[in-house]
N, C-alpha and C. Protein backbone atom coordinates (compact mmCIF):
# COMPACT_ATOMS: atom_id res chain seq x y z
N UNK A 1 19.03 -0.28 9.97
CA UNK A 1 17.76 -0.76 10.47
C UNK A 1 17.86 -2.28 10.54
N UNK A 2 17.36 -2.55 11.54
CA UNK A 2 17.38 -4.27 11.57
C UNK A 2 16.03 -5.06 10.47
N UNK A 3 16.77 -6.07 10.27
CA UNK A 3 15.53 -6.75 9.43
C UNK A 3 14.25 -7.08 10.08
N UNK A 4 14.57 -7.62 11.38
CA UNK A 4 13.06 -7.90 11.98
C UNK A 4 11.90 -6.47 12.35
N UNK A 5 12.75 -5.05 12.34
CA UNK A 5 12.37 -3.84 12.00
C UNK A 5 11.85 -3.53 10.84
N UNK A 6 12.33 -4.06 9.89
CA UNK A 6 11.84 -3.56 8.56
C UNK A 6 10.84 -4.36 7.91
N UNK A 7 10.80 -5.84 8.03
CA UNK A 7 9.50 -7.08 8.22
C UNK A 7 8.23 -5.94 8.98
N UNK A 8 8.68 -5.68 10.25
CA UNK A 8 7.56 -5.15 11.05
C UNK A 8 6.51 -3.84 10.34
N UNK A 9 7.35 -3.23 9.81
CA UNK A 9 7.26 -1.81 8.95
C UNK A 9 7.03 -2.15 7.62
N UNK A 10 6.53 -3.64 7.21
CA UNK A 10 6.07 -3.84 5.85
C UNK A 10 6.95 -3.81 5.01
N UNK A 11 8.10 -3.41 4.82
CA UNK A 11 8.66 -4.05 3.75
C UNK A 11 9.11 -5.37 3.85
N UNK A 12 9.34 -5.93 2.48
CA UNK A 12 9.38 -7.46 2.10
C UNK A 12 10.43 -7.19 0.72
N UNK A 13 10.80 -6.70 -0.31
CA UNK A 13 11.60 -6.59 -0.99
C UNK A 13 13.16 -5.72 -0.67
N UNK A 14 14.07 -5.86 -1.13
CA UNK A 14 14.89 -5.00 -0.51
C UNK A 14 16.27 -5.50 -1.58
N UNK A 15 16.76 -4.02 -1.97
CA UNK A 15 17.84 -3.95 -3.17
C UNK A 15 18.92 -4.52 -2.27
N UNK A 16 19.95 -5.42 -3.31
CA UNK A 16 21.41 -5.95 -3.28
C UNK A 16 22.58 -4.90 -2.50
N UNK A 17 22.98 -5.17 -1.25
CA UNK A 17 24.05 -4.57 -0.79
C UNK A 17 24.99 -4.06 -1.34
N UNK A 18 25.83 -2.81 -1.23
CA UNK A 18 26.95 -2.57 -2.48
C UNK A 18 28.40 -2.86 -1.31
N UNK A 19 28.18 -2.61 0.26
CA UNK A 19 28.71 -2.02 0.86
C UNK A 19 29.04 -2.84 1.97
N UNK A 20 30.10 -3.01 2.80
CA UNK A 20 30.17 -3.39 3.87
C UNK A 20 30.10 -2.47 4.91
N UNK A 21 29.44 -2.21 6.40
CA UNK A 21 29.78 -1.58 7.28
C UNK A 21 30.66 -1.48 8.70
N UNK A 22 31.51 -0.86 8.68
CA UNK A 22 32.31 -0.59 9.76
C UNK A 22 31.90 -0.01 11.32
N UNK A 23 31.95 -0.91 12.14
CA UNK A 23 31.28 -0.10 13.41
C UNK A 23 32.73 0.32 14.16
N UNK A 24 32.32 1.42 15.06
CA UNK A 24 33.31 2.09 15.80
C UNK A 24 34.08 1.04 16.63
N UNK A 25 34.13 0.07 16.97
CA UNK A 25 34.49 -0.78 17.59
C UNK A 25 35.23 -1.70 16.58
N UNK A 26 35.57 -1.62 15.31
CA UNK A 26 36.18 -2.49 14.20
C UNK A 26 35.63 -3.22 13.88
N UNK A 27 34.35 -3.62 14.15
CA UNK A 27 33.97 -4.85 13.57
C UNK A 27 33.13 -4.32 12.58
N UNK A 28 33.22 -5.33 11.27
CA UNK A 28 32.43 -4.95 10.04
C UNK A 28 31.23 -6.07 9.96
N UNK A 29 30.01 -5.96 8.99
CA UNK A 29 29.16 -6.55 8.59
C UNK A 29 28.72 -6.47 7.18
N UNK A 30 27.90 -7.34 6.56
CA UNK A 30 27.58 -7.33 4.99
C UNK A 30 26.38 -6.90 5.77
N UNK A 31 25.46 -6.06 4.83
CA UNK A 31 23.93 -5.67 5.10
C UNK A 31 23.07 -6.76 4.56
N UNK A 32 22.44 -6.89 5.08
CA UNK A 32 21.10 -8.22 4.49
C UNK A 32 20.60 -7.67 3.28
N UNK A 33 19.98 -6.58 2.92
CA UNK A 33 19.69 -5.83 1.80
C UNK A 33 19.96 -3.89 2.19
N UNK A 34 19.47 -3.52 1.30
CA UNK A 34 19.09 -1.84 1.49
C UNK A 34 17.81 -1.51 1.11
N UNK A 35 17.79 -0.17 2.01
CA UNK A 35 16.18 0.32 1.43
C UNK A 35 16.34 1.75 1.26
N UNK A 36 16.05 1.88 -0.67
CA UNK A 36 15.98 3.49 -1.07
C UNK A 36 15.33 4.94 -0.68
N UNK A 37 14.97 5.85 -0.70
CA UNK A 37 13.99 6.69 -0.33
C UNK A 37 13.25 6.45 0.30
N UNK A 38 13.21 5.56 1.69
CA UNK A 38 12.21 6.17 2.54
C UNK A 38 12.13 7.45 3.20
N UNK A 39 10.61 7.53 3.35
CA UNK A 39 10.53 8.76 3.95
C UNK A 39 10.38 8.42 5.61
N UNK A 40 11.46 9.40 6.30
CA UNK A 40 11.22 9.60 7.55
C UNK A 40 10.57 10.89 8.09
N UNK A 41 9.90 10.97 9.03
CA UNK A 41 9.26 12.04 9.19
C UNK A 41 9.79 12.67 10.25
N UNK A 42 10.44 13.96 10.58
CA UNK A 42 11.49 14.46 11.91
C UNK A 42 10.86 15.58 12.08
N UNK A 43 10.15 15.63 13.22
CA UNK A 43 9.75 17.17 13.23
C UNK A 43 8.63 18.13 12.96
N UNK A 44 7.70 16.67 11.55
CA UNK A 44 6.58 17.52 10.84
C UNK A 44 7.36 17.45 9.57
N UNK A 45 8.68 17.05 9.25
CA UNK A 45 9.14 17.67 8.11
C UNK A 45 9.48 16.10 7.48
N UNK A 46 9.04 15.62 6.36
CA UNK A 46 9.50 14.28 5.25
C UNK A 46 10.87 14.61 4.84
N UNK A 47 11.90 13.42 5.44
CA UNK A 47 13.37 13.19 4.99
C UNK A 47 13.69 11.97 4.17
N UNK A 48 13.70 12.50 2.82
CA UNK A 48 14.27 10.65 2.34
C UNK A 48 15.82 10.38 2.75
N UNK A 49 15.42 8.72 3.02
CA UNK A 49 16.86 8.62 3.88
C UNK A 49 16.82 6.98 3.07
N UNK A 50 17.74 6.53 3.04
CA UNK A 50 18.34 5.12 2.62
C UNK A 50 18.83 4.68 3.94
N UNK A 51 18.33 3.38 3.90
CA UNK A 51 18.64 2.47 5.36
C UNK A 51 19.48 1.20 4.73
N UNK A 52 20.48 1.14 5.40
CA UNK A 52 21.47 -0.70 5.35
C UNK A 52 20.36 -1.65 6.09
N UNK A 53 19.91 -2.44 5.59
CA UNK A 53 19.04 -3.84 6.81
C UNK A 53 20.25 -4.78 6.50
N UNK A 54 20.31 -4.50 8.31
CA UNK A 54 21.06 -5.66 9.01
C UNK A 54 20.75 -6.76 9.72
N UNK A 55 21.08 -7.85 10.15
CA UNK A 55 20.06 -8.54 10.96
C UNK A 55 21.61 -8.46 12.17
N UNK A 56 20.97 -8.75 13.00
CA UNK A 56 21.60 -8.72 14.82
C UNK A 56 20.75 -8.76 15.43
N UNK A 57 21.14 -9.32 16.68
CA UNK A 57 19.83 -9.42 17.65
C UNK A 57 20.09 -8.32 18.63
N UNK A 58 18.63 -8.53 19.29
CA UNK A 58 18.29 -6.83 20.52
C UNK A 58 17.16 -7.05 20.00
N UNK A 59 16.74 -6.02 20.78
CA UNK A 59 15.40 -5.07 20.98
C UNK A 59 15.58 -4.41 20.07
N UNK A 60 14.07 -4.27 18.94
CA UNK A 60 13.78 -3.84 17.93
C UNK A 60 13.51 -2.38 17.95
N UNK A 61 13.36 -1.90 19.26
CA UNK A 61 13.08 -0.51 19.39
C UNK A 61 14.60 0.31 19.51
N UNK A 62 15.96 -0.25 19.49
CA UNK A 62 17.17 0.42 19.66
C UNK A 62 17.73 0.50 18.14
N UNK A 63 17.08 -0.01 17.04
CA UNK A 63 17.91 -0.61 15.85
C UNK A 63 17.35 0.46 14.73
N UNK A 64 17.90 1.56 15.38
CA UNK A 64 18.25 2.60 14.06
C UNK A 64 19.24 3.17 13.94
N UNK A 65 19.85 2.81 13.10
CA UNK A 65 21.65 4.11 13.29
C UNK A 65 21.72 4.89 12.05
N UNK A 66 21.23 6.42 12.10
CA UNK A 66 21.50 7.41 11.40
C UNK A 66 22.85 7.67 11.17
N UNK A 67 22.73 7.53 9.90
CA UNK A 67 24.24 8.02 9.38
C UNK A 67 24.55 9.17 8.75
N UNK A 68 25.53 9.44 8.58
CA UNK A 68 25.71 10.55 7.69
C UNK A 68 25.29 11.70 6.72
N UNK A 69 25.23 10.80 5.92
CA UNK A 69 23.94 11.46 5.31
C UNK A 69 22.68 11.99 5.60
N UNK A 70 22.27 11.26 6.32
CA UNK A 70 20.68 11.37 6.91
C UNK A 70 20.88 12.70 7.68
N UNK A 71 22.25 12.55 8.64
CA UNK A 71 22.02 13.74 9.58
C UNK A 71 22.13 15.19 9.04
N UNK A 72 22.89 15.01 8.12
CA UNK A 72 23.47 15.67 7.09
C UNK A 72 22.43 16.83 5.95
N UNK A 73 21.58 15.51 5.55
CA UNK A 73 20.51 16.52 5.19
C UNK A 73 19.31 16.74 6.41
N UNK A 74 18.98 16.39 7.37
CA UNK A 74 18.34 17.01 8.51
C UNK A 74 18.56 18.32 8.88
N UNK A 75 20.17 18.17 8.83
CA UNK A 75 21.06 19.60 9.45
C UNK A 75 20.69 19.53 10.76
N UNK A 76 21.31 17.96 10.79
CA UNK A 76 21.37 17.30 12.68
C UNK A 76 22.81 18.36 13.38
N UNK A 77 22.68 18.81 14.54
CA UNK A 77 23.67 19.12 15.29
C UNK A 77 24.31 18.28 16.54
N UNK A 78 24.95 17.64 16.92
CA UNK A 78 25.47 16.73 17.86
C UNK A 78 25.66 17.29 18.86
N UNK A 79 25.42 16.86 20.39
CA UNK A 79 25.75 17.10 21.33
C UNK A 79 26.17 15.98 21.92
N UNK A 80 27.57 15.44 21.62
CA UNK A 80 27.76 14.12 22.35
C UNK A 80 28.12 14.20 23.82
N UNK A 81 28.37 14.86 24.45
CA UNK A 81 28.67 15.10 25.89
C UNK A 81 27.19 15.44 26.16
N UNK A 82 26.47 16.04 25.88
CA UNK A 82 25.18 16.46 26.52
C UNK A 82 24.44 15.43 26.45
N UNK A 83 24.82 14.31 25.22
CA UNK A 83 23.48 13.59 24.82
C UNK A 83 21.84 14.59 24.38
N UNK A 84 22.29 14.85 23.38
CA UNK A 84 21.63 15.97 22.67
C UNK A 84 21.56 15.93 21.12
N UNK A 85 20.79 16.00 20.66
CA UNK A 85 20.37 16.11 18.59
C UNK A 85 19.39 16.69 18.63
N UNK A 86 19.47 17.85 17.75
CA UNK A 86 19.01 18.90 17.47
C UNK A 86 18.65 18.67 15.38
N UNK A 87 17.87 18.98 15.49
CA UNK A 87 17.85 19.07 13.65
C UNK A 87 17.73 20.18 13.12
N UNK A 88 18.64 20.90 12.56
CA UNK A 88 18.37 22.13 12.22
C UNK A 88 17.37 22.79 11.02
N UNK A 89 16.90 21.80 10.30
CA UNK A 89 16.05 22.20 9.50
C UNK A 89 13.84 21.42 9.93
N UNK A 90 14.26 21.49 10.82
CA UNK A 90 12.60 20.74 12.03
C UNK A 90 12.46 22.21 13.05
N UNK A 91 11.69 22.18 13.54
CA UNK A 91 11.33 22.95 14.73
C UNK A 91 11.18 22.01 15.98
N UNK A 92 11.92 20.71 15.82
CA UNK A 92 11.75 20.22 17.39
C UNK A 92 12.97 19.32 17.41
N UNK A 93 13.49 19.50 19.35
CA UNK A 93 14.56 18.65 19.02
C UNK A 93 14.14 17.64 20.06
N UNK A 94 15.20 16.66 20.05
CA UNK A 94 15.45 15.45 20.24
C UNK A 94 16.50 15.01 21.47
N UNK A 95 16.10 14.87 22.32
CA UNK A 95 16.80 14.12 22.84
C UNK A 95 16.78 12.83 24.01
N UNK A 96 17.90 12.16 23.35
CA UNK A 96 18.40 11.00 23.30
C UNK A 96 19.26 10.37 24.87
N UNK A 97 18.78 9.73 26.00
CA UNK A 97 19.34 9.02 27.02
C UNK A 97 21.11 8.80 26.66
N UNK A 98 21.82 8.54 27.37
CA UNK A 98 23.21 8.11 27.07
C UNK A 98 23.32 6.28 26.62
N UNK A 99 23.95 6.06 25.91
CA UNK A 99 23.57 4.85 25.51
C UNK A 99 25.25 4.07 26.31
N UNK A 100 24.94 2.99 26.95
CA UNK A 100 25.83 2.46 27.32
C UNK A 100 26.92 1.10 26.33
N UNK A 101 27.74 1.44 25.53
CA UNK A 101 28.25 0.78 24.39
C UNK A 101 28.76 -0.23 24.84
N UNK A 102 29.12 -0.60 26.19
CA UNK A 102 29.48 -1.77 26.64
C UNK A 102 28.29 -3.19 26.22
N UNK A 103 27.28 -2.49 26.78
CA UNK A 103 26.18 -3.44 26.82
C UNK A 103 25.71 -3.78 24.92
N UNK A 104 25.73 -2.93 24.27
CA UNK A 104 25.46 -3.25 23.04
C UNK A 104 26.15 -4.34 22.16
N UNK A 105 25.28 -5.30 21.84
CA UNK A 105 25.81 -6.62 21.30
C UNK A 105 26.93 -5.88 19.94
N UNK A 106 27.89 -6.46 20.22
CA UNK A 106 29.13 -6.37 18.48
C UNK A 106 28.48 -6.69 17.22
N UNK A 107 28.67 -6.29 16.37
CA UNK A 107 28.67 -7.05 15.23
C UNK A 107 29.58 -8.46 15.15
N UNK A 108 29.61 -9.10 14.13
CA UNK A 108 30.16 -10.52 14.00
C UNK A 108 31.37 -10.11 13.41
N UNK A 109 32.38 -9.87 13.97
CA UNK A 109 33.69 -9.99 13.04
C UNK A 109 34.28 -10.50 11.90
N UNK A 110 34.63 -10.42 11.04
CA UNK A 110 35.30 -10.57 10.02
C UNK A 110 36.31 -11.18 9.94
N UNK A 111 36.41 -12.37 9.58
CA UNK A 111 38.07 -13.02 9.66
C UNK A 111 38.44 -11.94 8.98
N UNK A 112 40.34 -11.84 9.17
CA UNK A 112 41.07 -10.79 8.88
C UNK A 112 41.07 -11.19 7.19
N UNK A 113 41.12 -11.97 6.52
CA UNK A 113 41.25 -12.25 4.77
C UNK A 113 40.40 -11.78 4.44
N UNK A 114 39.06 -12.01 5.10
CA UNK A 114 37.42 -11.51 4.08
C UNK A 114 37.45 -10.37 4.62
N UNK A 115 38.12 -9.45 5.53
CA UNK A 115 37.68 -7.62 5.23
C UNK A 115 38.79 -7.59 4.57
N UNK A 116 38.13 -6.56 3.97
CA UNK A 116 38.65 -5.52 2.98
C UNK A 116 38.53 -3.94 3.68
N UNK A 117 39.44 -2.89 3.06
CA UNK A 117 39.70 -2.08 3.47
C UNK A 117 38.46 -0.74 2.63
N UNK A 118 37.45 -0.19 3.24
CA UNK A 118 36.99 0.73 2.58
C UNK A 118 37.44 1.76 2.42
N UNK A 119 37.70 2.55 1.39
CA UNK A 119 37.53 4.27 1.88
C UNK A 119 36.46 4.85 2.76
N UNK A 120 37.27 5.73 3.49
CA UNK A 120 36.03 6.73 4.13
C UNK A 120 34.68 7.08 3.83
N UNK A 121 34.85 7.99 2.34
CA UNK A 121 34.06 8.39 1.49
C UNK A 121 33.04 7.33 1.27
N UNK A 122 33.31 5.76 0.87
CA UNK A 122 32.49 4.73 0.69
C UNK A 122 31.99 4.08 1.56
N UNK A 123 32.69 3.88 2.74
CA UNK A 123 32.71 3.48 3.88
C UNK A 123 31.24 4.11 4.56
N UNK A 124 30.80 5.33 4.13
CA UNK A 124 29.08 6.17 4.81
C UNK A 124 28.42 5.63 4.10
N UNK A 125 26.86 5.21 5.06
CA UNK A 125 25.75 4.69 4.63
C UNK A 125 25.22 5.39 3.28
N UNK A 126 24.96 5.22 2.36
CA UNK A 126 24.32 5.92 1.24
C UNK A 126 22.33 6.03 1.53
């Protein structure tokens, strides 16, 4: 979630990063803070989900990236060729335009000394 997203949505406190994140494109970022158990609502149905706040610029309406977990306990199903998400534990699905990754601003790279190598396992949003 972006910070100027999460300002907007009232929060103002926000717990110490443990984690760096890796985007598909290699570039990593430190999170500005995290935010525990919120509840998201998918469907009619309350999901607590933990969000990384990042700051980057864009449009505040593109700056959510579900991770792992989240989809995980949704019992999200992927349709990446269709452009399709489905949640298997909601009665409604979702879907999502094709997103063009060219146009999406990078993260800020990492000189090669300050990354570090995550595990996989650690490497998913908590």
């Amino acid at each position: 979630m972006s910070l100027a997203l999460a300002k907007d949505l009232g929060f103002k406190e926000f717990k110490s990063p443990k984690i760096r994140v890796e985007f598909a494109d290699l570039s990593c970022m430190e999170p500005y803070g995290m935010l525990e158990d919120v509840m998201m609502e998918i469907g009619g149905r309350s999901v607590p989900t933990d969000f990384q706040v990042m700051v980057w610029e864009g449009s505040k309406r593109n700056q959510l990236i579900l991770g792992t977990p989240f989809l995980a306990t949704a019992g999200a199903v992927l349709n990446y060729f269709g452009n399709h998400l489905s949640f298997g534990h909601v009665r409604q699905d979702i879907i999502f335009p094709s997103v063009n990754f060219r146009s999406v601003p990078s993260a800020t790279k990492l000189p090669p000394k300050e990354a570090i190598l995550i595990p996989k396992k650690e490497a998913m949003l908590h």
